[in-house]
C-alpha atoms as a PDB file:
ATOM      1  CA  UNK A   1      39.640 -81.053  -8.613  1.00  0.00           C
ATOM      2  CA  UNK A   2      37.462 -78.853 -11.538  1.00  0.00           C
ATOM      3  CA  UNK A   3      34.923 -78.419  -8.443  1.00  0.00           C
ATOM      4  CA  UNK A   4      37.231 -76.462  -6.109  1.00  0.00           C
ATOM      5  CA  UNK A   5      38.829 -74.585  -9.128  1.00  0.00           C
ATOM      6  CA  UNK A   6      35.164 -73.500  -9.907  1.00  0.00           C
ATOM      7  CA  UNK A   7      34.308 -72.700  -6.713  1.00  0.00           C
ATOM      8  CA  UNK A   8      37.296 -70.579  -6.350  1.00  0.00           C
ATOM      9  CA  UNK A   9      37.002 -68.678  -9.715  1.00  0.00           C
ATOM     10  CA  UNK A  10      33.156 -67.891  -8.724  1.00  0.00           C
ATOM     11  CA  UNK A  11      34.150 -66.980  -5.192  1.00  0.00           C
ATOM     12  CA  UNK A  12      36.647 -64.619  -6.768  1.00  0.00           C
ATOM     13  CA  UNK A  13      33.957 -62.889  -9.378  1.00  0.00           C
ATOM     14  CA  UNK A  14      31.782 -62.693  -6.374  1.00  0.00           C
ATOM     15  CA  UNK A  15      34.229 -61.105  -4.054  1.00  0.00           C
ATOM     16  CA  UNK A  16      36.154 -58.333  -7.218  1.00  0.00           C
ATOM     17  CA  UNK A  17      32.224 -58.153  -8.070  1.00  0.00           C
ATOM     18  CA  UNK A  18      31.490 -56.485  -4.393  1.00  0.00           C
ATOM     19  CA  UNK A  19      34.378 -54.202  -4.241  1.00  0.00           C
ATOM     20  CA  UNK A  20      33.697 -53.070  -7.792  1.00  0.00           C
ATOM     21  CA  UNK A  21      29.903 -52.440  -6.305  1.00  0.00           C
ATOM     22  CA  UNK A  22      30.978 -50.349  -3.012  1.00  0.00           C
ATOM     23  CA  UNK A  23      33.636 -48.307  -4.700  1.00  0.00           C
ATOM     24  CA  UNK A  24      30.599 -47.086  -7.153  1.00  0.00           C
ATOM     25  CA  UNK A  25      28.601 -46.285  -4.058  1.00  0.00           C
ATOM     26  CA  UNK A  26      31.304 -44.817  -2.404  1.00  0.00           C
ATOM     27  CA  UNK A  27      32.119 -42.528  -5.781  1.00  0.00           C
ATOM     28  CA  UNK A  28      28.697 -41.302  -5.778  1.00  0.00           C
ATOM     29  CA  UNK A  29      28.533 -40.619  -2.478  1.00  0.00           C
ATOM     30  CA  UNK A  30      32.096 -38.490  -2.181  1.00  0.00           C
ATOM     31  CA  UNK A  31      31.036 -34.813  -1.585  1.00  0.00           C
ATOM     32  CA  UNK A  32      31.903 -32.760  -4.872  1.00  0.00           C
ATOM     33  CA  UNK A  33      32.343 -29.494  -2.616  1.00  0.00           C
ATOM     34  CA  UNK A  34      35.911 -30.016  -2.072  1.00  0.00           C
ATOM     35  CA  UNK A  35      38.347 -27.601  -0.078  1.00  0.00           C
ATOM     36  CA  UNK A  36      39.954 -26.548  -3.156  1.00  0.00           C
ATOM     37  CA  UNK A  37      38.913 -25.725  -6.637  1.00  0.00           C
ATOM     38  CA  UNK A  38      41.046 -24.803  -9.636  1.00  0.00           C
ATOM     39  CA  UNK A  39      39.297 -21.484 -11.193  1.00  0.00           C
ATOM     40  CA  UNK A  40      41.300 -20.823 -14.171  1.00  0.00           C
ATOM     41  CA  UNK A  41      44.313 -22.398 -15.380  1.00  0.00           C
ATOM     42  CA  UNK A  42      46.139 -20.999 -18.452  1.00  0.00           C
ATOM     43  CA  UNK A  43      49.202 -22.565 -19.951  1.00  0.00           C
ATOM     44  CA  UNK A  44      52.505 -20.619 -20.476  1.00  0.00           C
ATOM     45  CA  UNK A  45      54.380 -23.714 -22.399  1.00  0.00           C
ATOM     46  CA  UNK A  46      54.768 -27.071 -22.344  1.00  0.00           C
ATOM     47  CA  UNK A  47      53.973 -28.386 -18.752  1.00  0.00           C
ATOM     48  CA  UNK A  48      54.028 -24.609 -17.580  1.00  0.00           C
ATOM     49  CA  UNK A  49      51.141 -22.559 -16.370  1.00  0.00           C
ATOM     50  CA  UNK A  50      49.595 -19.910 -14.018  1.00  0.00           C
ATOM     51  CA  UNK A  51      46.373 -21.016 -12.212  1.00  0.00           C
ATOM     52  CA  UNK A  52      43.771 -19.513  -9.995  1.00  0.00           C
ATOM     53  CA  UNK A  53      42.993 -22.019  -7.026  1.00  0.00           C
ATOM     54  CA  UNK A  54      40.550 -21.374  -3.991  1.00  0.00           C
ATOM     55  CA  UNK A  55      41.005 -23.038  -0.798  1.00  0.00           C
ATOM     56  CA  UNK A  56      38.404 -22.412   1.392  1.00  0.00           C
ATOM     57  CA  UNK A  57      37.799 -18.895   1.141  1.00  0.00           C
ATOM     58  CA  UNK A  58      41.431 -17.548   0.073  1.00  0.00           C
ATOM     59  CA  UNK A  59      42.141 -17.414  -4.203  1.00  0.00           C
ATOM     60  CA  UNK A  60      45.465 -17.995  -4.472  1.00  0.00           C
ATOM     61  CA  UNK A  61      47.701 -17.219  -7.753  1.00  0.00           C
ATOM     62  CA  UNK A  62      50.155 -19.942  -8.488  1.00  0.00           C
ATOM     63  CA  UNK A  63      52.814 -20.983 -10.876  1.00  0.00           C
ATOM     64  CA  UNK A  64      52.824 -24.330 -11.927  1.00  0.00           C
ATOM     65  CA  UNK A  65      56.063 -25.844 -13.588  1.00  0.00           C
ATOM     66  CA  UNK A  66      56.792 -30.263 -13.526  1.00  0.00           C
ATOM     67  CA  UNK A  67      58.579 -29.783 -10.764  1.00  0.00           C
ATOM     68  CA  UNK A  68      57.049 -26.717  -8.112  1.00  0.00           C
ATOM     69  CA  UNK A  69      54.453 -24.854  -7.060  1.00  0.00           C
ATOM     70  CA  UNK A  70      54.699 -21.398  -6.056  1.00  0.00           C
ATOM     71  CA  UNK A  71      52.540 -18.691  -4.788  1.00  0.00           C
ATOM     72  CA  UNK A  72      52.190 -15.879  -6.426  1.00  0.00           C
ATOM     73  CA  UNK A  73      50.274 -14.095  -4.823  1.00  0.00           C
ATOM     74  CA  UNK A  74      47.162 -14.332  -2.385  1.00  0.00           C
ATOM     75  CA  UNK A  75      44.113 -12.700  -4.295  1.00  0.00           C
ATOM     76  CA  UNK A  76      41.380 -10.986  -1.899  1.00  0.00           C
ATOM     77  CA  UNK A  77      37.793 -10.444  -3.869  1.00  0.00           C
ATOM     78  CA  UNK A  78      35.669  -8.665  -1.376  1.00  0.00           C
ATOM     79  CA  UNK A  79      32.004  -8.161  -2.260  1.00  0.00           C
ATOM     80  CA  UNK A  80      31.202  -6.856  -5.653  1.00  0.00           C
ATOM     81  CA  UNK A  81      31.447  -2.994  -5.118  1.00  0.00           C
ATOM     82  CA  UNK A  82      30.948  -0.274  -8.247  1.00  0.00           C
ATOM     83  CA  UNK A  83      34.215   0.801  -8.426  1.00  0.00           C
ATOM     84  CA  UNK A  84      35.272  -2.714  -8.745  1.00  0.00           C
ATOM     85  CA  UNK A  85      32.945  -3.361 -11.192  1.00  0.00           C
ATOM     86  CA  UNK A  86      34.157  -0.660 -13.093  1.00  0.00           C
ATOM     87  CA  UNK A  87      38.120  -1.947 -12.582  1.00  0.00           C
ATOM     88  CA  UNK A  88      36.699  -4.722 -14.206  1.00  0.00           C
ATOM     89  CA  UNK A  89      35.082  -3.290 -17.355  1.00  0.00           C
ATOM     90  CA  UNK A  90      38.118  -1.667 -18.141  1.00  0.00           C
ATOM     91  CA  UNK A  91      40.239  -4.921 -17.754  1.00  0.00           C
ATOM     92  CA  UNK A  92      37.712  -6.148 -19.586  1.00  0.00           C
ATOM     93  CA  UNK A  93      38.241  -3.702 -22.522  1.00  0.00           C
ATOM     94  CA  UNK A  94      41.736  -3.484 -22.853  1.00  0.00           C
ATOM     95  CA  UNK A  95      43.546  -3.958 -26.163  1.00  0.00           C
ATOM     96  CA  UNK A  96      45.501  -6.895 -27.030  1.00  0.00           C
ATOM     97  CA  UNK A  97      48.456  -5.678 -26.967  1.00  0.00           C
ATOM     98  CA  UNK A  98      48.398  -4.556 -23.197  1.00  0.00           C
ATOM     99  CA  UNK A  99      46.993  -8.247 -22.639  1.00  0.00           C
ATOM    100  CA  UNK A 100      50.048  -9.779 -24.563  1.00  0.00           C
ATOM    101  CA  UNK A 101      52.335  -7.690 -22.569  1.00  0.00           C
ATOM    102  CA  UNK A 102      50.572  -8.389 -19.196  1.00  0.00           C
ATOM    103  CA  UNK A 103      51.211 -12.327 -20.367  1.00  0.00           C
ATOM    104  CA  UNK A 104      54.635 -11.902 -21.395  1.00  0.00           C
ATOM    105  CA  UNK A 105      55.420 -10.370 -17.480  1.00  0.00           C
ATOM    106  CA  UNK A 106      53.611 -13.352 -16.158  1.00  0.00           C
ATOM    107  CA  UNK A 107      55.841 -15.600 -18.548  1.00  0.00           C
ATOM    108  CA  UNK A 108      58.940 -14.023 -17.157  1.00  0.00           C
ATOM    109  CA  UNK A 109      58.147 -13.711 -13.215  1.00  0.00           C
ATOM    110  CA  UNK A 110      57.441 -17.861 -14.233  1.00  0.00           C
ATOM    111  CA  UNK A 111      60.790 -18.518 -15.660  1.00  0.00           C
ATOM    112  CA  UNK A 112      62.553 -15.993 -12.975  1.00  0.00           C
ATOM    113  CA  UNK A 113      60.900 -18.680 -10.053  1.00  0.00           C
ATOM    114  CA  UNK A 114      63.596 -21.288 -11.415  1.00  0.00           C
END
């Protein structure tokens, strides 16, 4: 009676001990180039946020709440041009309280998507 209980335990660790072993070759095989990738995520309260996603070659802007999703807005970067460069020094160089302002809009289209 021990015998087949031992037998069965071992044939157990042997058979959890392969399917432990191909989902860690499976893992590290998964591609990490996914179709989408979060790009910036900033929180707006608890469980509450705005992120930047691409998915494939579209950047999307979305609100995230427990409960939705929504889109924003679809964000188009075409190739890195001076006068965009230049947009983006000045972004860059704005004072904080244009920023906090800027946030507190965000904050507010958020709650208004209820």
């Amino acid at each position: 009676m021990t015998d087949i209980i031992l037998q069965m335990i071992f044939a157990l660790m042997f058979v959890g001990g392969i399917i432990a072993l191909l989902g860690l070759v499976l893992k590290k095989n998964q591609s990490r180039d996914g179709l989408m990738k979060v790009l910036e995520y900033k929180s707006l309260g608890q469980k509450k946020g705005i992120a930047v996603v691409q998915v494939g070659k579209e950047t999307l802007l979305l609100a995230v709440t427990p409960t939705d999703i929504k889109l924003l807005k679809t964000l188009n970067e075409p190739a890195e041009e001076p006068a965009a460069a230049e947009t983006q020094e000045k972004a860059q160089t704005m004072d904080f309280s244009d920023k906090l302002k800027k946030l507190k809009a965000l904050k507010e289209t958020l709650y208004a998507v209820k």
